[in-house]
N, C-alpha and C. Protein backbone atom coordinates (compact mmCIF):
# COMPACT_ATOMS: atom_id res chain seq x y z
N UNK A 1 32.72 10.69 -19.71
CA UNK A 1 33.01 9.88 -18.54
C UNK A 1 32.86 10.69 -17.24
N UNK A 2 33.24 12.30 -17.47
CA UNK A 2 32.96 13.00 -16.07
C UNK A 2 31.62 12.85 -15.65
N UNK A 3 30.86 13.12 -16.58
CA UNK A 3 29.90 12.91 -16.47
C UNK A 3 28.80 12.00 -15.23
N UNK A 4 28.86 10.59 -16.39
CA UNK A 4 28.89 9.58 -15.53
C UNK A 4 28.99 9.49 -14.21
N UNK A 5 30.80 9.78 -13.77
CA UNK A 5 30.92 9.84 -12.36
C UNK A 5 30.29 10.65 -11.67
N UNK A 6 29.80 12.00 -12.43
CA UNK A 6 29.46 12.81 -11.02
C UNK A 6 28.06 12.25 -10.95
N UNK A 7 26.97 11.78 -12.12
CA UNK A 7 25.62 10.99 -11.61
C UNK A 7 26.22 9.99 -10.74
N UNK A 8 26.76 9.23 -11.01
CA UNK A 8 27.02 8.26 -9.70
C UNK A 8 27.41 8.55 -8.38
N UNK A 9 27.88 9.55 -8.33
CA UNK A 9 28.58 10.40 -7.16
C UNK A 9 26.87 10.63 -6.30
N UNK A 10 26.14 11.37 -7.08
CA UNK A 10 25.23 11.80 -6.67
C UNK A 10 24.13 11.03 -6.26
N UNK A 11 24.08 9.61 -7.51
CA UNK A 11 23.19 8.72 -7.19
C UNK A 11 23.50 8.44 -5.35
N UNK A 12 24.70 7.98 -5.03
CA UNK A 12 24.83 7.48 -3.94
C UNK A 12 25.11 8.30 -2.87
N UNK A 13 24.79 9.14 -2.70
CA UNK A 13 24.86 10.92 -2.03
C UNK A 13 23.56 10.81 -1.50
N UNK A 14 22.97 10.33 -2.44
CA UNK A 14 21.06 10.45 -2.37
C UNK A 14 20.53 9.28 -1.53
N UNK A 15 21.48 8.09 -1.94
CA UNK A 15 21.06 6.76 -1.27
C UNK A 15 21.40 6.79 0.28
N UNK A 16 22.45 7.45 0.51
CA UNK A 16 22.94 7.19 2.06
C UNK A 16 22.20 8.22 2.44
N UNK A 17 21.42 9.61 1.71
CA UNK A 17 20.48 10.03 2.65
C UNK A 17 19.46 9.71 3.10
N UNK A 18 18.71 8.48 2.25
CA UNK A 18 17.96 7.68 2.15
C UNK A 18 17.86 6.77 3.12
N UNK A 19 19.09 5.98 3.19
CA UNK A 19 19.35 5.04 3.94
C UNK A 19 19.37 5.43 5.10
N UNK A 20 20.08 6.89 5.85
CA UNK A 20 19.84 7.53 7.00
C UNK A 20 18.90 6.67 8.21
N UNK A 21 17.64 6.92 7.63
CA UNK A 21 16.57 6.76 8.22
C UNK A 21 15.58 5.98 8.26
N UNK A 22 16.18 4.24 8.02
CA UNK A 22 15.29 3.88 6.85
C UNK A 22 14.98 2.11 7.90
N UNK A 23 14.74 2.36 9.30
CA UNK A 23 14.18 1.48 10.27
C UNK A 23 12.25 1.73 10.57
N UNK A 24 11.24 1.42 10.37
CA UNK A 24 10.35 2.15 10.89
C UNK A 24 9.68 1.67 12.15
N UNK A 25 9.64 2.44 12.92
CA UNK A 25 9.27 2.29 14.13
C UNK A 25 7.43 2.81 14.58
N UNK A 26 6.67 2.31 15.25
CA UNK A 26 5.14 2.54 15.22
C UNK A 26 4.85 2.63 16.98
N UNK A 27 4.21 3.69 17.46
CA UNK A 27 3.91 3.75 18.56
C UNK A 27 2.96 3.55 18.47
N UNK A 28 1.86 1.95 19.18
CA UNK A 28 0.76 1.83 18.94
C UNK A 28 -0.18 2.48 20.07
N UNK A 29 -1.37 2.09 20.42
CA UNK A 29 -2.34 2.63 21.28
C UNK A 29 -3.48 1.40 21.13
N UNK A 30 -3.35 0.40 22.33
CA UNK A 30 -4.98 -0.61 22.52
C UNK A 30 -6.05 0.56 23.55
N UNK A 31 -7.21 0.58 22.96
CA UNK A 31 -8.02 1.67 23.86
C UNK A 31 -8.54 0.82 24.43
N UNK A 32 -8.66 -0.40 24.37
CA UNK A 32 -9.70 -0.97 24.83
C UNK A 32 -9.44 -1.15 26.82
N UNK A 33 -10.15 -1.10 27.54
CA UNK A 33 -10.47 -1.03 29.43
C UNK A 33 -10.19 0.31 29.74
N UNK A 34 -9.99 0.32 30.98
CA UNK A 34 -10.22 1.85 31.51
C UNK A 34 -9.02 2.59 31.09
N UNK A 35 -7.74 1.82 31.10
CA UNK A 35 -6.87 3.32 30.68
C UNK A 35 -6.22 2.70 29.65
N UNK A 36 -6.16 1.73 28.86
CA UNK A 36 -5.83 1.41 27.77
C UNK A 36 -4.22 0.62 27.69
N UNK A 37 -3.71 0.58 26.58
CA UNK A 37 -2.51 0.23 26.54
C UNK A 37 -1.44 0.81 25.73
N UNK A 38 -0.17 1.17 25.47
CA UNK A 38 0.59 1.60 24.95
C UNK A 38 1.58 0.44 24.90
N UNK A 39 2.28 0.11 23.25
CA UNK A 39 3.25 -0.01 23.51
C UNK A 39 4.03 0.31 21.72
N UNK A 40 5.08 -0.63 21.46
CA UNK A 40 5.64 0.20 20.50
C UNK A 40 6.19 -1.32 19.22
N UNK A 41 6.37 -1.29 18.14
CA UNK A 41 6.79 -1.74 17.15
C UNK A 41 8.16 -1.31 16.44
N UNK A 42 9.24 -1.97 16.51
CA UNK A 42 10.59 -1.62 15.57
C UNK A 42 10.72 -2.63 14.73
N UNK A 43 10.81 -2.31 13.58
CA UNK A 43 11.49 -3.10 12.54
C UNK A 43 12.68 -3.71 12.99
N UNK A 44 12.61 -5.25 12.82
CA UNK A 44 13.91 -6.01 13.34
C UNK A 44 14.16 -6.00 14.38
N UNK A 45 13.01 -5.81 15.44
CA UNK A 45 13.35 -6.21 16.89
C UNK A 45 12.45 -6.99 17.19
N UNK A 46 10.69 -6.14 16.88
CA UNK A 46 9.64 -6.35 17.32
C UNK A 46 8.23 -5.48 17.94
N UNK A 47 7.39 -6.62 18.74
CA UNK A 47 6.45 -5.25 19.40
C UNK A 47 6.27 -5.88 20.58
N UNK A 48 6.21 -4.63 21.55
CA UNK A 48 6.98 -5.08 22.88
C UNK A 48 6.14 -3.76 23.32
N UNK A 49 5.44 -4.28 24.97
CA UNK A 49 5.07 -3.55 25.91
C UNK A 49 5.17 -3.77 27.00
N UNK A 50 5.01 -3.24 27.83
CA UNK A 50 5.36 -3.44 29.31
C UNK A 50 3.95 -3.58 30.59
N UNK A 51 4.29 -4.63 31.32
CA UNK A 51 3.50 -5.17 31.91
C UNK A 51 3.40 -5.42 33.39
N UNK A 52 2.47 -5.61 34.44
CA UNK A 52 2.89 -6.16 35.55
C UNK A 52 2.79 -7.62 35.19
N UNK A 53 3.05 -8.41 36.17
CA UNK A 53 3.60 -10.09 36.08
C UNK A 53 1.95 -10.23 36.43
N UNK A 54 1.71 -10.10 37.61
CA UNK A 54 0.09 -10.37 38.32
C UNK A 54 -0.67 -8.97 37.53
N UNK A 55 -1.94 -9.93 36.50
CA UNK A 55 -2.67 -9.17 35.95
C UNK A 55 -3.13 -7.92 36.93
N UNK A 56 -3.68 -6.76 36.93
CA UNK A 56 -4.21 -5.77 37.67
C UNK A 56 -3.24 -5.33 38.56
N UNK A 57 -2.61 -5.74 38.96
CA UNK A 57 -1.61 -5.73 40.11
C UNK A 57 -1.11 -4.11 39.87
N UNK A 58 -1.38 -3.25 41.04
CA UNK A 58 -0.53 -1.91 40.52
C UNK A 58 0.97 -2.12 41.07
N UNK A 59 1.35 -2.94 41.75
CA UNK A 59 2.63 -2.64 42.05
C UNK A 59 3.39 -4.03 42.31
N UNK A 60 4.17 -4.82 41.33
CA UNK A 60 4.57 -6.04 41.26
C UNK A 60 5.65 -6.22 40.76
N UNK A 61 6.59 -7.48 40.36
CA UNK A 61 7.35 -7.94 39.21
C UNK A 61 6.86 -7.20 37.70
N UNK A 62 7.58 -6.58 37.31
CA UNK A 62 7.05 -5.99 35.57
C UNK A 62 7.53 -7.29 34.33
N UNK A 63 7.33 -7.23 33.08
CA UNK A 63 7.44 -7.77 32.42
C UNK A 63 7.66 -7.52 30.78
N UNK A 64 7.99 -7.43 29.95
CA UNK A 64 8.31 -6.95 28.81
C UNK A 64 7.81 -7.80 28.01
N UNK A 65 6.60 -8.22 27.26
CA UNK A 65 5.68 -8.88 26.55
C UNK A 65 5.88 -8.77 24.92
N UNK A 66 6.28 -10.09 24.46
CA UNK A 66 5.81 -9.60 22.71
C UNK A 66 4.41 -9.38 22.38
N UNK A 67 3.99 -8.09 21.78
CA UNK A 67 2.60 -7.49 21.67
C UNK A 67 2.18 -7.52 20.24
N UNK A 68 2.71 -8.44 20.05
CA UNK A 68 2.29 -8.27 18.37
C UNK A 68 0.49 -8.78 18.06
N UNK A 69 0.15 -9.47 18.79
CA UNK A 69 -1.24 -10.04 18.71
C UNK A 69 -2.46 -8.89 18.94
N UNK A 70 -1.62 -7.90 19.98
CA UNK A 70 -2.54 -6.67 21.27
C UNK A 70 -3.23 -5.82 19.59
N UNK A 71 -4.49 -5.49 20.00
CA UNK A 71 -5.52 -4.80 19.40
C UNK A 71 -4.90 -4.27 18.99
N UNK A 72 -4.80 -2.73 17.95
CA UNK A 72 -4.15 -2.09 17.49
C UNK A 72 -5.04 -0.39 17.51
N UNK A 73 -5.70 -0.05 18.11
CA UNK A 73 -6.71 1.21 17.95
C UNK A 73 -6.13 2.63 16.90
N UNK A 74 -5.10 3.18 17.34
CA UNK A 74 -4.02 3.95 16.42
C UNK A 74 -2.46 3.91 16.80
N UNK A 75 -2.04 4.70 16.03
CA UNK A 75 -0.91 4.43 15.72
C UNK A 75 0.06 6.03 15.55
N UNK A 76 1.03 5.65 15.44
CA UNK A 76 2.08 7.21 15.20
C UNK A 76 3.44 6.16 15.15
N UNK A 77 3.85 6.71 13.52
CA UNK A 77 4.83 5.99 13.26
C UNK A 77 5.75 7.40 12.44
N UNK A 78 6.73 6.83 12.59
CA UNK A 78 8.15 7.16 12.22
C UNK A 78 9.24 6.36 11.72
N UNK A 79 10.03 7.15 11.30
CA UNK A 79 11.01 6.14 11.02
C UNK A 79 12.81 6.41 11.93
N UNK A 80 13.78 5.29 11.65
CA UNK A 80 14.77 6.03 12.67
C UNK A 80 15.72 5.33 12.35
N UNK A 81 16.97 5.95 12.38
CA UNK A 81 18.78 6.14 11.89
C UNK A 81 19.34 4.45 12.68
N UNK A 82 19.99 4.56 11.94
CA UNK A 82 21.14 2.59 12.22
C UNK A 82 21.14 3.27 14.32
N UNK A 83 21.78 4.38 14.32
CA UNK A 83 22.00 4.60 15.33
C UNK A 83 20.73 4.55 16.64
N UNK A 84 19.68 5.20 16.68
CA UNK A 84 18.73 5.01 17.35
C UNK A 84 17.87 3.38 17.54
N UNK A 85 18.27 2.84 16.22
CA UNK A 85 18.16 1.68 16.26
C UNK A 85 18.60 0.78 16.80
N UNK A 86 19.80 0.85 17.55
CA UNK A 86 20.90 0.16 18.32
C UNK A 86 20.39 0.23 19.60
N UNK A 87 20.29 1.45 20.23
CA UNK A 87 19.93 2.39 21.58
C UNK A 87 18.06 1.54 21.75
N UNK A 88 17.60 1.67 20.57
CA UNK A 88 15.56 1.11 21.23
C UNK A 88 16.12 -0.27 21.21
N UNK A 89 16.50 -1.10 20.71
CA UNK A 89 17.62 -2.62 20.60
C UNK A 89 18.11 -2.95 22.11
N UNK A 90 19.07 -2.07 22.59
CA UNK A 90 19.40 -2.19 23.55
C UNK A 90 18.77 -2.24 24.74
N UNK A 91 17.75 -1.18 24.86
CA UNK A 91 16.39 -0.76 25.55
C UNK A 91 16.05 -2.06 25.95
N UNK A 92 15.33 -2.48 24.38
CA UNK A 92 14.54 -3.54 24.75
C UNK A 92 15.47 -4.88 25.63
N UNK A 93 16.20 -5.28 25.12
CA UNK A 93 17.51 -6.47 25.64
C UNK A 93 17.35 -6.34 26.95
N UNK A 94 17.68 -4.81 27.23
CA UNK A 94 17.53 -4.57 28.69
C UNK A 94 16.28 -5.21 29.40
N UNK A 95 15.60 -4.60 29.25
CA UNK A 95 13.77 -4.79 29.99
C UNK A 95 13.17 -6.07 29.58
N UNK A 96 13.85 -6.71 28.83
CA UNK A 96 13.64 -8.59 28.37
C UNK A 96 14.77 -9.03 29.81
N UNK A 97 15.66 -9.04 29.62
CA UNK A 97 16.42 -9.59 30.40
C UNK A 97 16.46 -9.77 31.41
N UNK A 98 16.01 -7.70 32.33
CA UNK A 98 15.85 -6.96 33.97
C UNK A 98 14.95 -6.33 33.65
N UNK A 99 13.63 -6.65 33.51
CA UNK A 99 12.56 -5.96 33.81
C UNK A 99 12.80 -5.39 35.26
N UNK A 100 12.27 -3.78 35.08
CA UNK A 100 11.97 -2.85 36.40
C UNK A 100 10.73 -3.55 37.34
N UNK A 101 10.72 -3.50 37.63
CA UNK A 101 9.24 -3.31 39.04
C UNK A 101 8.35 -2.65 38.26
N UNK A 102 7.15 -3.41 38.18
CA UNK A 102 5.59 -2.68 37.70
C UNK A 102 4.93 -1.69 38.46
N UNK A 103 5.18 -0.20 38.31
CA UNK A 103 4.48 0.49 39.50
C UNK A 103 3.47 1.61 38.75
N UNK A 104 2.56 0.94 38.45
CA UNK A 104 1.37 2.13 38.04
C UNK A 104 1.01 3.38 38.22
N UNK A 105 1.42 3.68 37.20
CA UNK A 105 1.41 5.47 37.37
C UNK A 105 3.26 6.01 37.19
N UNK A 106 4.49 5.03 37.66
CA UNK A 106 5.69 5.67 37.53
C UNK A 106 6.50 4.55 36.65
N UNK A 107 6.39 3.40 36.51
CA UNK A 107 7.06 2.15 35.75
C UNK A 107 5.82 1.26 35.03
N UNK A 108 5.32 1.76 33.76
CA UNK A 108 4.30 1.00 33.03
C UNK A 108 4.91 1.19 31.94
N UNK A 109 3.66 0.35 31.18
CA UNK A 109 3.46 0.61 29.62
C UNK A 109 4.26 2.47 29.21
N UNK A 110 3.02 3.16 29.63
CA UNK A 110 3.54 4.51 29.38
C UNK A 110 5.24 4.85 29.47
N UNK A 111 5.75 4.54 30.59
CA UNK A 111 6.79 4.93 30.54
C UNK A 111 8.02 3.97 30.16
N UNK A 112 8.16 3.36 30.07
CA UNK A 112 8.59 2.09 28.44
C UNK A 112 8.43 2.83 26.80
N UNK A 113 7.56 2.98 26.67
CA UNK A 113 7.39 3.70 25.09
C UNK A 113 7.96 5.23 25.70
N UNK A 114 7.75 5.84 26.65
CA UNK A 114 8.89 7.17 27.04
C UNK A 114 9.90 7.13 26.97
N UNK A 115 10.56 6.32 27.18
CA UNK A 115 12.09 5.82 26.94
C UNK A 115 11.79 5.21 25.12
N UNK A 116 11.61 5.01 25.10
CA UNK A 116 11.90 4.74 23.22
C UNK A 116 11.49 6.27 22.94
N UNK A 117 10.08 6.83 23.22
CA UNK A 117 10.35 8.09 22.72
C UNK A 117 11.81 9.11 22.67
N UNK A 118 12.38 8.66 24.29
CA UNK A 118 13.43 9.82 24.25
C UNK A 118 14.60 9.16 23.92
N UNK A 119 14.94 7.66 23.02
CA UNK A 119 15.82 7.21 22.52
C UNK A 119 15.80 8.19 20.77
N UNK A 120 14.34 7.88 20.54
CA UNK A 120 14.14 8.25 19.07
C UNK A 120 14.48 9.86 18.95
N UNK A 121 14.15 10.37 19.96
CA UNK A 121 14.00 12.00 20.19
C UNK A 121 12.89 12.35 19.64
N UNK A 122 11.70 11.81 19.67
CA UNK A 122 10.21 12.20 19.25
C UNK A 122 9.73 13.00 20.90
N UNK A 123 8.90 14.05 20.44
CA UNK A 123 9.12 14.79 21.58
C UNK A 123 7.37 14.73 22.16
N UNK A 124 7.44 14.71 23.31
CA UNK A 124 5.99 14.16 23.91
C UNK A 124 5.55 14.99 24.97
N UNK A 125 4.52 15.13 25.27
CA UNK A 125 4.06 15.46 27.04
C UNK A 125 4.64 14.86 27.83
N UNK A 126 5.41 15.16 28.59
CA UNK A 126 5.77 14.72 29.48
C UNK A 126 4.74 14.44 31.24
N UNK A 127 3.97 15.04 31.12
CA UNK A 127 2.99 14.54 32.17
C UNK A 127 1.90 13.87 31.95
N UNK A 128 1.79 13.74 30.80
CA UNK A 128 1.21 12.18 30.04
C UNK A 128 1.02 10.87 30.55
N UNK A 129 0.29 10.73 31.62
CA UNK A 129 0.77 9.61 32.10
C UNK A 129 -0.42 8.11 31.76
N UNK A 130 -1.27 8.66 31.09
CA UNK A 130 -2.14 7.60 30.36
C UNK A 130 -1.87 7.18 28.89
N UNK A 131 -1.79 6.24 28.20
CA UNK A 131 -1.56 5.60 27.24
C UNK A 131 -2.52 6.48 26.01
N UNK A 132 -3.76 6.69 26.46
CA UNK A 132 -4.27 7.55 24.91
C UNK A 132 -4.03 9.11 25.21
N UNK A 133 -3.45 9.86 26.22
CA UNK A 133 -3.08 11.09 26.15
C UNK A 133 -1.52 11.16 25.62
N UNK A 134 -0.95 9.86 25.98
CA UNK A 134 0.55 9.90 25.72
C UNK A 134 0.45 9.72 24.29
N UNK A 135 -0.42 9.15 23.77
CA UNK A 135 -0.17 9.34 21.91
C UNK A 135 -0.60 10.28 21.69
N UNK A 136 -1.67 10.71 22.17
CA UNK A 136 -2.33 11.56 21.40
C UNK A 136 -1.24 13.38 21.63
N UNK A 137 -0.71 13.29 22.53
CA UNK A 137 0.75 13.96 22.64
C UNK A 137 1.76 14.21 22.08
N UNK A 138 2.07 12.99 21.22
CA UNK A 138 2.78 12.80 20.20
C UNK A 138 2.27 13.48 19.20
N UNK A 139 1.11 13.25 18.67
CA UNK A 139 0.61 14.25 17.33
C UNK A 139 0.31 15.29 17.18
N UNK A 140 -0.16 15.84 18.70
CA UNK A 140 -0.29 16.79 18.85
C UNK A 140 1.44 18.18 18.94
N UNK A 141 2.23 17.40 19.67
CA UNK A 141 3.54 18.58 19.72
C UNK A 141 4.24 17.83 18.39
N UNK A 142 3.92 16.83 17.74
CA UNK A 142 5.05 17.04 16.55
C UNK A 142 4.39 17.01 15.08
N UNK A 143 2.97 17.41 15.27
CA UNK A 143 2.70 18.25 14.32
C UNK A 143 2.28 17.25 13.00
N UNK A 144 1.63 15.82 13.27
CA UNK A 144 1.29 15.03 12.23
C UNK A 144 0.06 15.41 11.68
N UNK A 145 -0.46 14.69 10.79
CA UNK A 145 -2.10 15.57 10.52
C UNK A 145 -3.05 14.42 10.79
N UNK A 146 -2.91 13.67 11.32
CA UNK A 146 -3.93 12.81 12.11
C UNK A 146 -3.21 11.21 13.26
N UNK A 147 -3.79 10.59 13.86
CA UNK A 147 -3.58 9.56 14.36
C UNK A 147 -4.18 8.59 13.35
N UNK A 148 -3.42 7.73 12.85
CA UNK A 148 -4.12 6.70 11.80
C UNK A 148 -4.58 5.14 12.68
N UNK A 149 -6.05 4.92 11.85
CA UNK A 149 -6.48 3.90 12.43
C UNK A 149 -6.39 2.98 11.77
């Protein structure tokens, strides 16, 4: 019977390490026009990028878009804890609710998935300020072995 208990002990030792981490989250990349698009995918929230209101517009009303339809070019995915899950949750609620001001180059796409980056603690370029350098940033400082297409 000791036995027993201590496999079970262990079985579920193993599961909650398991369980830890077990949301997956996808930073996508549309390449398509001149500087492309960034935005991001969570399990049980959604896929959500950030937008001006007036197409082209560099400096307008912003907008927080479900992107689930947007091209998909690559990708960098991870996965992430009940806790970080709450915090990109909240994020988003936020920027659905009070979208910032659209200001190209300091409040975009890019810096929307920066803030989920530094919710998740995935660590990036920080002077990244285009959508395919900002992924390609990601794989590069955290060491994946490719961008998957």
């Amino acid at each position: 019977m000791k036995k027993l208990v201590i496999i079970i002990f262990l079985f579920n030792t193993m599961f909650i390490l398991f369980a830890e981490n077990n949301r997956e989250l996808i930073f996508y990349l549309d390449s398509k026009g001149i500087t492309g698009h960034v935005f991001v995918y969570v399990e049980d929230i959604g896929t959500y990028g950030f937008y001006p209101v007036k197409k082209y517009s560099p400096y307008c009303d912003g907008i927080l878009k479900d992107d689930h339809m947007t091209t998909k070019s690559k990708k960098y995915k991870i996965f992430i804890n009940e806790e970080q899950f709450e915090n990109v949750k909240e994020l988003v609620e936020d920027w659905l609710n009070n979208p910032p001001l659209y200001i190209f180059g300091h409040v975009d796409c890019v810096s929307f998935v920066m803030r989920v980056a530094d919710i998740v603690e995935v660590k990036y370029d920080k002077s990244a300020q285009r959508p395919k350098t900002f992924l390609k940033s990601l794989k590069l400082i955290n060491q994946t072995t490719k961008l998957e297409k």
